[in-house]
C-alpha atoms as a PDB file:
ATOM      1  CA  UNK A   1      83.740  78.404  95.034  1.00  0.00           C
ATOM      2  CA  UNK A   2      83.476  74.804  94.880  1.00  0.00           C
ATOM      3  CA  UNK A   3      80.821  74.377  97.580  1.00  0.00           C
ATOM      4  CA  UNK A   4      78.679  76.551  96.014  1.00  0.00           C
ATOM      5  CA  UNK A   5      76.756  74.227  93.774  1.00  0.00           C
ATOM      6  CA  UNK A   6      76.741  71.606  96.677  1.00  0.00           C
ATOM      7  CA  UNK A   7      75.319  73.824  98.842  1.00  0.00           C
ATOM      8  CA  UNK A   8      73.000  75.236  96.609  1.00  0.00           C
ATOM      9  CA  UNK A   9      69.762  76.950  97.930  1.00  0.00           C
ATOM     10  CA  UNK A  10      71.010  76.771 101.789  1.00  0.00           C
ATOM     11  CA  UNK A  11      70.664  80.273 104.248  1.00  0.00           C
ATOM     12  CA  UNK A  12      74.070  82.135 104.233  1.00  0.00           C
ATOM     13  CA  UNK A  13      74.925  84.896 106.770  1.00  0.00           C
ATOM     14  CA  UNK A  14      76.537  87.783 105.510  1.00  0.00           C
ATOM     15  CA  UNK A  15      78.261  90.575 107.129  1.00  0.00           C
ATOM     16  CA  UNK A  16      77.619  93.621 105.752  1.00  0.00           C
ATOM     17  CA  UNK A  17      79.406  96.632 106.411  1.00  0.00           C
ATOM     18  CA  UNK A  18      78.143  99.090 104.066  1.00  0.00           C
ATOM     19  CA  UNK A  19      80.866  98.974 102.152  1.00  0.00           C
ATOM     20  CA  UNK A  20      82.361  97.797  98.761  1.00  0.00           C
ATOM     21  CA  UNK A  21      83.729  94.615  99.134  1.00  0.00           C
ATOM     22  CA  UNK A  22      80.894  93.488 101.554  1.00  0.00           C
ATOM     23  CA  UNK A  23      78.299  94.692  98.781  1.00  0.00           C
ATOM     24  CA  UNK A  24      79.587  92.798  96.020  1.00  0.00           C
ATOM     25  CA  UNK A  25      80.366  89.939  98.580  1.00  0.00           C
ATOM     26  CA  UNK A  26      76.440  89.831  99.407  1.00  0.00           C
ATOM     27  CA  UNK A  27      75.625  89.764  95.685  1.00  0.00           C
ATOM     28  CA  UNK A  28      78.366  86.984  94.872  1.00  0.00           C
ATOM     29  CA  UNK A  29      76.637  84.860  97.583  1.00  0.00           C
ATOM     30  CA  UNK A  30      72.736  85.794  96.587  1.00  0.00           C
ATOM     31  CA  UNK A  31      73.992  85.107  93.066  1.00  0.00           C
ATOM     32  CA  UNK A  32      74.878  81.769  93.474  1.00  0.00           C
ATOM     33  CA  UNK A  33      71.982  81.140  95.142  1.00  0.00           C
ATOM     34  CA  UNK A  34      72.119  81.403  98.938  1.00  0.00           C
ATOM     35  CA  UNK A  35      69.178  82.647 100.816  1.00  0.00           C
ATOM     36  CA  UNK A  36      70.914  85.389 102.685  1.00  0.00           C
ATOM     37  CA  UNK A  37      70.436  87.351 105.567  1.00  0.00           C
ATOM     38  CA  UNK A  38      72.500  90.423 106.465  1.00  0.00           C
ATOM     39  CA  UNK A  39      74.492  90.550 109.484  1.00  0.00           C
ATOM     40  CA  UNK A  40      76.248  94.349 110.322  1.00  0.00           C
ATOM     41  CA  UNK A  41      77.552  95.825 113.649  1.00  0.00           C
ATOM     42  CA  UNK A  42      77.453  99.046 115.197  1.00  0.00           C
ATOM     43  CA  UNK A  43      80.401  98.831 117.455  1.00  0.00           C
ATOM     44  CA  UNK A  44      81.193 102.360 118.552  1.00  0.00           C
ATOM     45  CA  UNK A  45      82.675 103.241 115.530  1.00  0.00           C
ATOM     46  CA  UNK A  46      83.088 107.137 114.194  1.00  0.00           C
ATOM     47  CA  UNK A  47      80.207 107.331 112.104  1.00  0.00           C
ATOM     48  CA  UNK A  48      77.011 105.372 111.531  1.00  0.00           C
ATOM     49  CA  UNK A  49      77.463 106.259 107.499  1.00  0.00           C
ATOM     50  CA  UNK A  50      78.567 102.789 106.760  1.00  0.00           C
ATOM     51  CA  UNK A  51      75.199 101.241 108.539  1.00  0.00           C
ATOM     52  CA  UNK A  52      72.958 103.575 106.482  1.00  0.00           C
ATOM     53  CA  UNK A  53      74.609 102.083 103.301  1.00  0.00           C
ATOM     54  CA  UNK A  54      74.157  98.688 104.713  1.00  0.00           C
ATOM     55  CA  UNK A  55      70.602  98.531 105.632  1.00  0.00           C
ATOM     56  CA  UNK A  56      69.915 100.336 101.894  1.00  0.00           C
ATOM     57  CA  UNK A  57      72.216  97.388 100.400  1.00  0.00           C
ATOM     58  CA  UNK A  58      70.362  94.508 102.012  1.00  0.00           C
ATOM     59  CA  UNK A  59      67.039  95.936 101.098  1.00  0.00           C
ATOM     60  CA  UNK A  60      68.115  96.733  97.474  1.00  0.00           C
ATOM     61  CA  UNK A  61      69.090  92.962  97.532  1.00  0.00           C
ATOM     62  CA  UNK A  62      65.657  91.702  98.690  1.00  0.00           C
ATOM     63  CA  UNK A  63      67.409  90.320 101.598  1.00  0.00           C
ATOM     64  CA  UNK A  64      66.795  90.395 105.669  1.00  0.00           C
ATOM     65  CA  UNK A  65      69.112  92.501 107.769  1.00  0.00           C
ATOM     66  CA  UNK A  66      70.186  92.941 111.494  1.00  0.00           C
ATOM     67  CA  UNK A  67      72.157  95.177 113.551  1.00  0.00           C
ATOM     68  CA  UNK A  68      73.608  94.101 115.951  1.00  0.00           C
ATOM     69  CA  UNK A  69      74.531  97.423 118.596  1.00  0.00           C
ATOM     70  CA  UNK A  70      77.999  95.793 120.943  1.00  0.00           C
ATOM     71  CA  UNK A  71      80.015  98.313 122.808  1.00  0.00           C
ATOM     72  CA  UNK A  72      84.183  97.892 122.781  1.00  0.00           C
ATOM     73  CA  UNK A  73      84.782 100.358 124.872  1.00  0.00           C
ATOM     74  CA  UNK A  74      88.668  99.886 125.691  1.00  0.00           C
ATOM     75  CA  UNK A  75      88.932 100.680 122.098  1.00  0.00           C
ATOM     76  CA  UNK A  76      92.483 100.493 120.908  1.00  0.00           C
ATOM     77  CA  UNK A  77      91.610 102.344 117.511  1.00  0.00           C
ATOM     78  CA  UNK A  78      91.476 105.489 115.644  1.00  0.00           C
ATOM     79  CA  UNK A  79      87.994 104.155 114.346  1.00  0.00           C
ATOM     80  CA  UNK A  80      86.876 104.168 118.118  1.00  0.00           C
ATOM     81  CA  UNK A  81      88.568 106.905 119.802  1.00  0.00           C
ATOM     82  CA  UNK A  82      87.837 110.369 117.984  1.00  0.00           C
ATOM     83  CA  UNK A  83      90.990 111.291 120.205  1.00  0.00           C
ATOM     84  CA  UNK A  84      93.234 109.416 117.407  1.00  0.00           C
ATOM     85  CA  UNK A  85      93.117 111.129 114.106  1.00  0.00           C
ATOM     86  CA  UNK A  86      93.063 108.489 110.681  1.00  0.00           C
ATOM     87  CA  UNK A  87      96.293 109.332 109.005  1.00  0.00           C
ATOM     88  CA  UNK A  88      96.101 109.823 105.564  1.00  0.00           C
ATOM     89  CA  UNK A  89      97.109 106.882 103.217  1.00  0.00           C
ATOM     90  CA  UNK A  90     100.365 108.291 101.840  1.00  0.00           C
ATOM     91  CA  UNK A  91     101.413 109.943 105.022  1.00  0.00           C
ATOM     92  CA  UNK A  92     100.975 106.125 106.773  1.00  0.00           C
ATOM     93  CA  UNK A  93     103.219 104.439 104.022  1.00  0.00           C
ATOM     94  CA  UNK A  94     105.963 107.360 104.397  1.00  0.00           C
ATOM     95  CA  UNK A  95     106.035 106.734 108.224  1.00  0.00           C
ATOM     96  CA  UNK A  96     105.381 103.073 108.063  1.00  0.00           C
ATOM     97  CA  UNK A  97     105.764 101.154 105.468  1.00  0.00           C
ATOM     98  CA  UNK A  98     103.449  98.505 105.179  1.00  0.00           C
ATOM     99  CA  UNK A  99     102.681  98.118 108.987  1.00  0.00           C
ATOM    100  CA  UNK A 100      99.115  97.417 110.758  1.00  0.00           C
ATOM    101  CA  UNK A 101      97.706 100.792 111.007  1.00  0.00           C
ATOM    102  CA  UNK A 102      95.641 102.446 113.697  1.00  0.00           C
ATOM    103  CA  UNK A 103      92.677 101.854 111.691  1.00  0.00           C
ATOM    104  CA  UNK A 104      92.555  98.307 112.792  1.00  0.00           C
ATOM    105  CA  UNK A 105      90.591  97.187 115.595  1.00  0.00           C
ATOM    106  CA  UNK A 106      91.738  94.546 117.893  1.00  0.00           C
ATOM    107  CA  UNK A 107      89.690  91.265 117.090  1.00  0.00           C
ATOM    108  CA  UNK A 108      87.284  92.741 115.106  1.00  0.00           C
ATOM    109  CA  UNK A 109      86.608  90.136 112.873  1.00  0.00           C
ATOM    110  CA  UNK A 110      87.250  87.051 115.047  1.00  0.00           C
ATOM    111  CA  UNK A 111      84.233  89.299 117.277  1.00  0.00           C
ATOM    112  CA  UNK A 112      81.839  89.436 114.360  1.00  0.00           C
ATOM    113  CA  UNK A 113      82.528  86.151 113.049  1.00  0.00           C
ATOM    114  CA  UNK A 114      81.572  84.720 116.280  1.00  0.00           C
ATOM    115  CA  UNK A 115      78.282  86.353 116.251  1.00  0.00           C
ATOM    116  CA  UNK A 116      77.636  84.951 113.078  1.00  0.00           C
ATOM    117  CA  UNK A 117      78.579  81.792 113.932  1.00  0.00           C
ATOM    118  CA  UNK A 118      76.047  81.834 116.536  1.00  0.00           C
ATOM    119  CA  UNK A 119      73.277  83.047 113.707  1.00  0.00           C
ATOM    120  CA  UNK A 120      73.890  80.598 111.789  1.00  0.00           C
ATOM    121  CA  UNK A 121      73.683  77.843 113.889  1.00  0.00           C
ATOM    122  CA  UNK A 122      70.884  78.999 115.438  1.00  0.00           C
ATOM    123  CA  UNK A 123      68.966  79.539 111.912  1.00  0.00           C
ATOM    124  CA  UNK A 124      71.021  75.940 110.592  1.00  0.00           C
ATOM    125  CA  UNK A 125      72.348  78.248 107.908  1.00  0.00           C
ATOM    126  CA  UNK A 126      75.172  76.570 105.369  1.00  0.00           C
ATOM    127  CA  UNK A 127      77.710  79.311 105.618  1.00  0.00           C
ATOM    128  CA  UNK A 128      79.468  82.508 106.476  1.00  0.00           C
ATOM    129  CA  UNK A 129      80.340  85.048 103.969  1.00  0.00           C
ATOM    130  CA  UNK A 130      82.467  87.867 104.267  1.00  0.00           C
ATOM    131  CA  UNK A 131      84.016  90.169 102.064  1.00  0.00           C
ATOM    132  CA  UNK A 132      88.038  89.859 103.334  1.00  0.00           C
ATOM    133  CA  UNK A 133      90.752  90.900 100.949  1.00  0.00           C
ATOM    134  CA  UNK A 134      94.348  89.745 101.440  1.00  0.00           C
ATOM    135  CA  UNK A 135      95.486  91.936  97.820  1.00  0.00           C
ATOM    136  CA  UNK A 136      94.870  95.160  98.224  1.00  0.00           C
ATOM    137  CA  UNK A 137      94.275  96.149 101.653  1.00  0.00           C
ATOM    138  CA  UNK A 138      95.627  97.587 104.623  1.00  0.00           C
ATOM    139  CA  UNK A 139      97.457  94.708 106.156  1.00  0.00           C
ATOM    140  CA  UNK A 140      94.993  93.548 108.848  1.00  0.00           C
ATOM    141  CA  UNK A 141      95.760  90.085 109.785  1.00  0.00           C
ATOM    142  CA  UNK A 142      91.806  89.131 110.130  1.00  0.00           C
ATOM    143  CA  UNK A 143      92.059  89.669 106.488  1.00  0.00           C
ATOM    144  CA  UNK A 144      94.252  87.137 105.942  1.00  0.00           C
ATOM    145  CA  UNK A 145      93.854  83.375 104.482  1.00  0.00           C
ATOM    146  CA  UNK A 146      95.517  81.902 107.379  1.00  0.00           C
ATOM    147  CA  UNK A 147      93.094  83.317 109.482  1.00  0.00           C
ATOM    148  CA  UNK A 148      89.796  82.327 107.804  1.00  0.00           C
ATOM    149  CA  UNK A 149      92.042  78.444 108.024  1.00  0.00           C
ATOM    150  CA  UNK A 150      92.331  78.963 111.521  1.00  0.00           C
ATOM    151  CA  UNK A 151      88.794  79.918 111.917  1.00  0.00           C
ATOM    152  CA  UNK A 152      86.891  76.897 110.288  1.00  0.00           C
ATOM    153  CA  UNK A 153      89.392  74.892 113.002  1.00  0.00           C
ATOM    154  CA  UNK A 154      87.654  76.555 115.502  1.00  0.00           C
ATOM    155  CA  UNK A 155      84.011  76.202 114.017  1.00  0.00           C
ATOM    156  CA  UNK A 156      84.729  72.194 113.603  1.00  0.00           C
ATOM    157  CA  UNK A 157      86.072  71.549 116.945  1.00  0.00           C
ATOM    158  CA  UNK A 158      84.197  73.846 118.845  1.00  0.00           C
ATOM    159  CA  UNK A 159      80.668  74.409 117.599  1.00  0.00           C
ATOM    160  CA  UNK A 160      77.661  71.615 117.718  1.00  0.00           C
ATOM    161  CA  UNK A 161      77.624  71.769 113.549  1.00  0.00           C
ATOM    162  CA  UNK A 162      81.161  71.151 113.915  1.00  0.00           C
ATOM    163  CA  UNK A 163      81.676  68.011 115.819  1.00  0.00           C
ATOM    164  CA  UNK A 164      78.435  66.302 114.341  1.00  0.00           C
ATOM    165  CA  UNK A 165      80.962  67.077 111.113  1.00  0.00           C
ATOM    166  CA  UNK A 166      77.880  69.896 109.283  1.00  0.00           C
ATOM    167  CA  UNK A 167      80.416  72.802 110.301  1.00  0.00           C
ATOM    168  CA  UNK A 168      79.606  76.137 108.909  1.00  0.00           C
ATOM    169  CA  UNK A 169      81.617  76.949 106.069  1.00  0.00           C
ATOM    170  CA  UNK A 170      83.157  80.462 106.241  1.00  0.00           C
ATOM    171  CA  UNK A 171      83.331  81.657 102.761  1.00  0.00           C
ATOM    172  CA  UNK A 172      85.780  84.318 101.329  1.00  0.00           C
ATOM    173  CA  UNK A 173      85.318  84.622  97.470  1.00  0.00           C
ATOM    174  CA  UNK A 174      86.957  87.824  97.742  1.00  0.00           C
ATOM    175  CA  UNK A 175      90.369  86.925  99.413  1.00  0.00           C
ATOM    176  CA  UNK A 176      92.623  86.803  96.388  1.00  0.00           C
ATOM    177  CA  UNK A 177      91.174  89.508  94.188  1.00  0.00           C
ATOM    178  CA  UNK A 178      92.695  93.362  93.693  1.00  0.00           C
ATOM    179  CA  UNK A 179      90.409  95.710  94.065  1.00  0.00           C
ATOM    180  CA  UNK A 180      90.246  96.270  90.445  1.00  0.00           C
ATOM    181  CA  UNK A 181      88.523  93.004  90.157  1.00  0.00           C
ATOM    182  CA  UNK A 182      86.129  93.069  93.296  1.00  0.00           C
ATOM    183  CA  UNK A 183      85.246  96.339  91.440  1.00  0.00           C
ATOM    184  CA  UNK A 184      84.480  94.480  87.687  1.00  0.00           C
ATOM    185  CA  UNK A 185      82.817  91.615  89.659  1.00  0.00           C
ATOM    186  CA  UNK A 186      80.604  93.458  91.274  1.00  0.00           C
ATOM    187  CA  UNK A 187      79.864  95.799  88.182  1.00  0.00           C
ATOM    188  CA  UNK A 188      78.946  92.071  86.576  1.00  0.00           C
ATOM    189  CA  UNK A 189      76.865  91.638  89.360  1.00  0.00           C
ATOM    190  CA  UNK A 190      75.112  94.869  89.456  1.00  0.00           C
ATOM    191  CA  UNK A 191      75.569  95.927  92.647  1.00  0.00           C
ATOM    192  CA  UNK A 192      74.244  99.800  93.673  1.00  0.00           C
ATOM    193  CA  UNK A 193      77.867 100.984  94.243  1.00  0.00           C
ATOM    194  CA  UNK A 194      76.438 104.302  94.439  1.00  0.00           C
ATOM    195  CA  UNK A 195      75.040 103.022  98.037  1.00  0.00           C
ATOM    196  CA  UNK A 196      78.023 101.669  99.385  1.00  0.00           C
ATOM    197  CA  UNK A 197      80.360 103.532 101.474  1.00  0.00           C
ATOM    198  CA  UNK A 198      83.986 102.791 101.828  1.00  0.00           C
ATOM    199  CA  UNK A 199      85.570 105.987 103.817  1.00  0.00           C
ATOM    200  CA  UNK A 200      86.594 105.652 107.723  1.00  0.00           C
ATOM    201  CA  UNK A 201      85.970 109.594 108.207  1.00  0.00           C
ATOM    202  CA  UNK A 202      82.645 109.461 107.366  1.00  0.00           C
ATOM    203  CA  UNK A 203      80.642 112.674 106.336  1.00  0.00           C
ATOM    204  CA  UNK A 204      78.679 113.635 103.636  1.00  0.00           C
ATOM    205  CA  UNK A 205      81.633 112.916 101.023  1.00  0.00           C
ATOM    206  CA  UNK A 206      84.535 110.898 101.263  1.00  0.00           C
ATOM    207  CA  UNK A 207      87.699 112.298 102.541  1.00  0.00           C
ATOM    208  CA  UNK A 208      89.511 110.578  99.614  1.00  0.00           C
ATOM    209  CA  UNK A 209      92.661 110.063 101.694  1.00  0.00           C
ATOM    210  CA  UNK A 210      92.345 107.522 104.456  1.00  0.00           C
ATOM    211  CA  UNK A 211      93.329 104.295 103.561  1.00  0.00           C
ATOM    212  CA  UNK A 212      89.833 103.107 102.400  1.00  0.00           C
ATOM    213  CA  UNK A 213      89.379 105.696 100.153  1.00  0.00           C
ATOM    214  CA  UNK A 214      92.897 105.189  98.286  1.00  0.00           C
ATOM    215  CA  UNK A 215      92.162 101.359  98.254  1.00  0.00           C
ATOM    216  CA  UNK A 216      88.735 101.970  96.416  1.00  0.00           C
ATOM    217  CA  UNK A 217      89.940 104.499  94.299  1.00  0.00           C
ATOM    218  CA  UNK A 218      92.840 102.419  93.631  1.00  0.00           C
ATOM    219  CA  UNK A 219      90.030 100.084  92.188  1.00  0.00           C
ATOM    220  CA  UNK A 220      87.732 101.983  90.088  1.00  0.00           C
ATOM    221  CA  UNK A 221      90.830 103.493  88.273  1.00  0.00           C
ATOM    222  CA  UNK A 222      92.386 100.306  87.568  1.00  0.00           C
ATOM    223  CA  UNK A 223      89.084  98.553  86.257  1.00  0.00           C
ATOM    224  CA  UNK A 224      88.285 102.024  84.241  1.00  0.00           C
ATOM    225  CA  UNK A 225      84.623 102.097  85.650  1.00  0.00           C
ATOM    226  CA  UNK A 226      83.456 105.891  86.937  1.00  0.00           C
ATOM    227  CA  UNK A 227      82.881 105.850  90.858  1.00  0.00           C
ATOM    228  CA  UNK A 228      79.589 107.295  91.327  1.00  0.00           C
ATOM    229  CA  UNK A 229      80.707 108.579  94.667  1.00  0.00           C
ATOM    230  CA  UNK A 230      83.237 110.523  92.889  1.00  0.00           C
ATOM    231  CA  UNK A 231      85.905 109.930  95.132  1.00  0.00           C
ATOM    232  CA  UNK A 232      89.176 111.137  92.998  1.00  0.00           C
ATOM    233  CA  UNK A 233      92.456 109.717  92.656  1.00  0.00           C
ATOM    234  CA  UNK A 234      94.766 109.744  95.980  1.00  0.00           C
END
Protein backbone atom coordinates (compact mmCIF):
# COMPACT_ATOMS: atom_id res chain seq x y z
CA UNK A 1 0.00 0.00 0.00
CA UNK A 2 1.54 3.17 -0.79
CA UNK A 3 0.60 5.00 2.42
CA UNK A 4 2.03 2.58 4.38
CA UNK A 5 5.55 3.86 4.70
CA UNK A 6 4.10 7.48 5.02
CA UNK A 7 2.12 6.58 7.65
CA UNK A 8 4.46 4.57 9.33
CA UNK A 9 4.14 3.94 13.16
CA UNK A 10 0.47 5.67 13.34
CA UNK A 11 -2.67 3.65 15.46
CA UNK A 12 -4.80 1.65 12.90
CA UNK A 13 -8.26 0.21 13.76
CA UNK A 14 -8.95 -3.08 12.65
CA UNK A 15 -12.03 -5.03 12.42
CA UNK A 16 -11.71 -8.29 13.34
CA UNK A 17 -14.11 -10.86 12.78
CA UNK A 18 -12.51 -13.97 13.76
CA UNK A 19 -12.05 -14.97 10.62
CA UNK A 20 -9.47 -15.55 7.77
CA UNK A 21 -9.22 -12.68 5.82
CA UNK A 22 -9.60 -10.33 8.90
CA UNK A 23 -6.62 -12.37 10.59
CA UNK A 24 -4.21 -12.02 7.96
CA UNK A 25 -5.63 -8.42 7.38
CA UNK A 26 -4.59 -7.57 11.16
CA UNK A 27 -1.13 -9.07 10.57
CA UNK A 28 -0.64 -7.21 7.08
CA UNK A 29 -1.38 -3.95 9.01
CA UNK A 30 0.79 -4.84 12.41
CA UNK A 31 3.41 -5.90 9.87
CA UNK A 32 3.90 -2.82 8.32
CA UNK A 33 3.99 -1.25 11.33
CA UNK A 34 0.69 0.17 12.60
CA UNK A 35 -0.05 0.17 16.23
CA UNK A 36 -3.33 -1.63 16.07
CA UNK A 37 -6.21 -2.07 18.03
CA UNK A 38 -8.95 -4.62 17.32
CA UNK A 39 -12.35 -3.60 16.62
CA UNK A 40 -15.17 -6.80 16.36
CA UNK A 41 -19.01 -6.79 16.75
CA UNK A 42 -21.41 -8.97 18.25
CA UNK A 43 -24.47 -8.08 16.34
CA UNK A 44 -26.99 -10.83 16.96
CA UNK A 45 -25.44 -13.09 14.82
CA UNK A 46 -25.92 -17.19 15.03
CA UNK A 47 -23.01 -18.00 16.94
CA UNK A 48 -20.46 -16.19 19.08
CA UNK A 49 -17.64 -18.80 17.50
CA UNK A 50 -16.25 -16.13 15.32
CA UNK A 51 -15.72 -13.64 18.54
CA UNK A 52 -13.89 -16.40 20.47
CA UNK A 53 -11.43 -16.63 17.47
CA UNK A 54 -11.18 -12.93 17.45
CA UNK A 55 -10.36 -12.04 20.92
CA UNK A 56 -7.62 -15.23 20.72
CA UNK A 57 -6.31 -13.47 17.34
CA UNK A 58 -5.81 -10.01 18.79
CA UNK A 59 -4.14 -11.37 21.83
CA UNK A 60 -1.89 -13.77 19.82
CA UNK A 61 -1.00 -10.47 17.95
CA UNK A 62 -0.03 -8.50 21.09
CA UNK A 63 -2.69 -6.17 20.16
CA UNK A 64 -5.82 -4.39 22.15
CA UNK A 65 -9.32 -5.57 21.38
CA UNK A 66 -13.02 -4.44 21.83
CA UNK A 67 -16.38 -5.72 21.39
CA UNK A 68 -18.60 -3.85 20.63
CA UNK A 69 -22.38 -5.75 21.62
CA UNK A 70 -25.23 -3.60 18.89
CA UNK A 71 -28.55 -5.23 18.41
CA UNK A 72 -30.17 -5.27 14.55
CA UNK A 73 -33.05 -6.62 15.41
CA UNK A 74 -35.23 -6.22 12.08
CA UNK A 75 -32.65 -8.53 10.80
CA UNK A 76 -33.13 -9.23 7.15
CA UNK A 77 -30.61 -12.29 7.25
CA UNK A 78 -30.13 -15.90 7.56
CA UNK A 79 -27.08 -14.94 9.88
CA UNK A 80 -29.73 -13.19 12.20
CA UNK A 81 -32.83 -15.06 12.01
CA UNK A 82 -32.26 -18.88 12.96
CA UNK A 83 -35.79 -19.04 11.16
CA UNK A 84 -33.76 -18.81 7.66
CA UNK A 85 -31.60 -21.78 7.08
CA UNK A 86 -27.79 -20.92 5.22
CA UNK A 87 -28.09 -22.72 1.96
CA UNK A 88 -25.34 -24.65 1.06
CA UNK A 89 -22.77 -23.15 -1.45
CA UNK A 90 -23.54 -25.34 -4.48
CA UNK A 91 -27.22 -25.52 -3.86
CA UNK A 92 -27.11 -21.30 -3.89
CA UNK A 93 -25.19 -21.22 -7.31
CA UNK A 94 -27.73 -23.93 -8.86
CA UNK A 95 -30.70 -21.70 -7.75
CA UNK A 96 -28.97 -18.43 -8.21
CA UNK A 97 -26.30 -17.90 -9.98
CA UNK A 98 -24.11 -15.43 -8.72
CA UNK A 99 -26.79 -13.34 -6.80
CA UNK A 100 -26.47 -11.59 -3.17
CA UNK A 101 -27.29 -14.35 -0.91
CA UNK A 102 -29.22 -14.45 2.33
CA UNK A 103 -26.07 -14.51 4.13
CA UNK A 104 -25.65 -10.85 3.66
CA UNK A 105 -26.73 -8.42 6.10
CA UNK A 106 -28.17 -5.17 5.16
CA UNK A 107 -25.45 -2.39 5.83
CA UNK A 108 -23.30 -4.34 7.70
CA UNK A 109 -20.22 -2.93 6.82
CA UNK A 110 -21.19 0.72 6.17
CA UNK A 111 -22.55 -0.02 10.27
CA UNK A 112 -19.15 -1.19 11.43
CA UNK A 113 -17.18 1.10 9.47
CA UNK A 114 -18.93 3.89 11.07
CA UNK A 115 -18.08 2.74 14.45
CA UNK A 116 -14.67 2.67 13.55
CA UNK A 117 -14.64 5.77 12.14
CA UNK A 118 -15.72 7.12 15.34
CA UNK A 119 -12.63 5.07 17.16
CA UNK A 120 -10.42 6.36 15.28
CA UNK A 121 -11.08 9.76 15.46
CA UNK A 122 -11.57 9.68 18.82
CA UNK A 123 -8.02 7.84 19.46
CA UNK A 124 -6.52 10.27 16.18
CA UNK A 125 -5.70 6.90 14.68
CA UNK A 126 -4.21 7.01 10.80
CA UNK A 127 -6.49 4.42 9.35
CA UNK A 128 -9.11 1.77 8.94
CA UNK A 129 -8.32 -1.68 7.96
CA UNK A 130 -10.50 -4.28 6.92
CA UNK A 131 -10.17 -7.45 5.38
CA UNK A 132 -12.84 -7.01 2.13
CA UNK A 133 -12.41 -9.25 -0.85
CA UNK A 134 -13.95 -8.36 -4.22
CA UNK A 135 -12.23 -12.01 -5.92
CA UNK A 136 -13.46 -14.66 -4.35
CA UNK A 137 -16.40 -13.98 -2.35
CA UNK A 138 -19.95 -14.09 -2.14
CA UNK A 139 -20.97 -11.02 -4.02
CA UNK A 140 -21.73 -8.57 -1.19
CA UNK A 141 -21.59 -5.14 -2.48
CA UNK A 142 -19.83 -3.75 0.93
CA UNK A 143 -17.11 -5.85 -0.43
CA UNK A 144 -16.70 -4.04 -3.27
CA UNK A 145 -13.96 -1.28 -4.44
CA UNK A 146 -16.55 1.14 -5.31
CA UNK A 147 -17.75 1.04 -2.02
CA UNK A 148 -14.59 1.51 0.08
CA UNK A 149 -14.34 4.85 -2.90
CA UNK A 150 -17.55 5.90 -1.80
CA UNK A 151 -16.70 5.56 1.77
CA UNK A 152 -13.44 7.73 2.09
CA UNK A 153 -16.05 10.47 0.26
CA UNK A 154 -17.97 10.25 3.14
CA UNK A 155 -15.04 10.27 5.79
CA UNK A 156 -13.57 13.60 3.92
CA UNK A 157 -16.68 15.51 3.71
CA UNK A 158 -18.27 14.48 6.68
CA UNK A 159 -15.92 13.77 9.56
CA UNK A 160 -13.72 16.61 11.54
CA UNK A 161 -10.31 14.65 10.16
CA UNK A 162 -11.91 15.02 6.95
CA UNK A 163 -12.58 18.61 6.31
CA UNK A 164 -9.35 19.80 8.24
CA UNK A 165 -8.04 17.44 5.05
CA UNK A 166 -6.21 14.43 7.94
CA UNK A 167 -9.19 12.03 6.80
CA UNK A 168 -8.89 8.52 7.94
CA UNK A 169 -7.70 6.35 5.37
CA UNK A 170 -9.77 3.14 4.99
CA UNK A 171 -7.39 0.52 3.94
CA UNK A 172 -8.22 -2.72 1.96
CA UNK A 173 -4.93 -4.64 1.11
CA UNK A 174 -7.01 -7.54 0.60
CA UNK A 175 -9.54 -6.34 -2.12
CA UNK A 176 -7.96 -7.78 -5.23
CA UNK A 177 -6.49 -11.02 -3.97
CA UNK A 178 -8.12 -14.83 -4.47
CA UNK A 179 -8.29 -16.54 -1.65
CA UNK A 180 -5.43 -18.61 -2.62
CA UNK A 181 -3.27 -15.65 -2.06
CA UNK A 182 -4.86 -14.10 1.21
CA UNK A 183 -4.12 -17.74 2.23
CA UNK A 184 -0.02 -17.66 1.11
CA UNK A 185 0.10 -14.07 2.52
CA UNK A 186 -0.95 -14.79 5.56
CA UNK A 187 1.08 -18.17 5.78
CA UNK A 188 4.15 -15.45 5.04
CA UNK A 189 2.90 -13.64 7.76
CA UNK A 190 2.41 -16.31 10.24
CA UNK A 191 -0.81 -15.90 11.23
CA UNK A 192 -2.48 -18.78 13.82
CA UNK A 193 -4.94 -19.94 11.09
CA UNK A 194 -5.68 -22.68 13.33
CA UNK A 195 -7.60 -19.82 15.50
CA UNK A 196 -9.51 -18.31 12.93
CA UNK A 197 -12.91 -19.29 12.06
CA UNK A 198 -14.50 -18.83 8.73
CA UNK A 199 -17.98 -20.96 8.87
CA UNK A 200 -21.53 -19.05 9.22
CA UNK A 201 -23.08 -22.30 11.02
CA UNK A 202 -20.91 -22.22 13.67
CA UNK A 203 -20.35 -25.35 15.98
CA UNK A 204 -17.61 -27.20 17.05
CA UNK A 205 -16.46 -27.99 13.30
CA UNK A 206 -17.19 -26.37 10.23
CA UNK A 207 -20.11 -27.37 8.22
CA UNK A 208 -17.85 -27.29 5.10
CA UNK A 209 -20.74 -26.23 2.86
CA UNK A 210 -21.98 -22.72 3.43
CA UNK A 211 -20.50 -20.32 1.36
CA UNK A 212 -17.61 -19.43 3.77
CA UNK A 213 -16.48 -22.68 4.09
CA UNK A 214 -16.27 -23.39 0.15
CA UNK A 215 -14.55 -19.92 -0.24
CA UNK A 216 -11.77 -20.93 2.36
CA UNK A 217 -11.45 -24.24 1.22
CA UNK A 218 -11.39 -22.96 -2.18
CA UNK A 219 -8.15 -21.23 -0.79
CA UNK A 220 -6.10 -23.62 1.05
CA UNK A 221 -6.48 -26.07 -1.95
CA UNK A 222 -5.42 -23.69 -4.46
CA UNK A 223 -2.28 -22.37 -2.42
CA UNK A 224 -1.52 -26.28 -1.47
CA UNK A 225 -1.13 -25.37 2.32
CA UNK A 226 -3.06 -28.08 4.84
CA UNK A 227 -6.04 -26.26 6.72
CA UNK A 228 -5.53 -27.03 10.23
CA UNK A 229 -9.24 -26.82 10.74
CA UNK A 230 -9.56 -29.58 8.37
CA UNK A 231 -12.35 -28.33 6.60
CA UNK A 232 -12.43 -30.66 3.24
CA UNK A 233 -13.04 -29.87 -0.20
CA UNK A 234 -16.80 -28.66 -1.11
Amino acid sequence: MKNDKRLGRAKAIVLLSGGLDSATTLYYARDKGFLCECLSFDYGQRHSRELDSAKRIAKSAGCGHRVMKISLPWKGSSLLDKNIKIRGAKGRRALAGNSIPDTYVPGRNIIFLSFALSFAEAIKAKAIFIGANAVDYSGYPDCRPAFYTAFGSVIRTGTKCGVEKMPVKIMTPLINKTKAGIVELGSRLQVPFELTWSCYAGGLNPCGRCDSCFYRSKGFIEAGIPDPLFIQEV
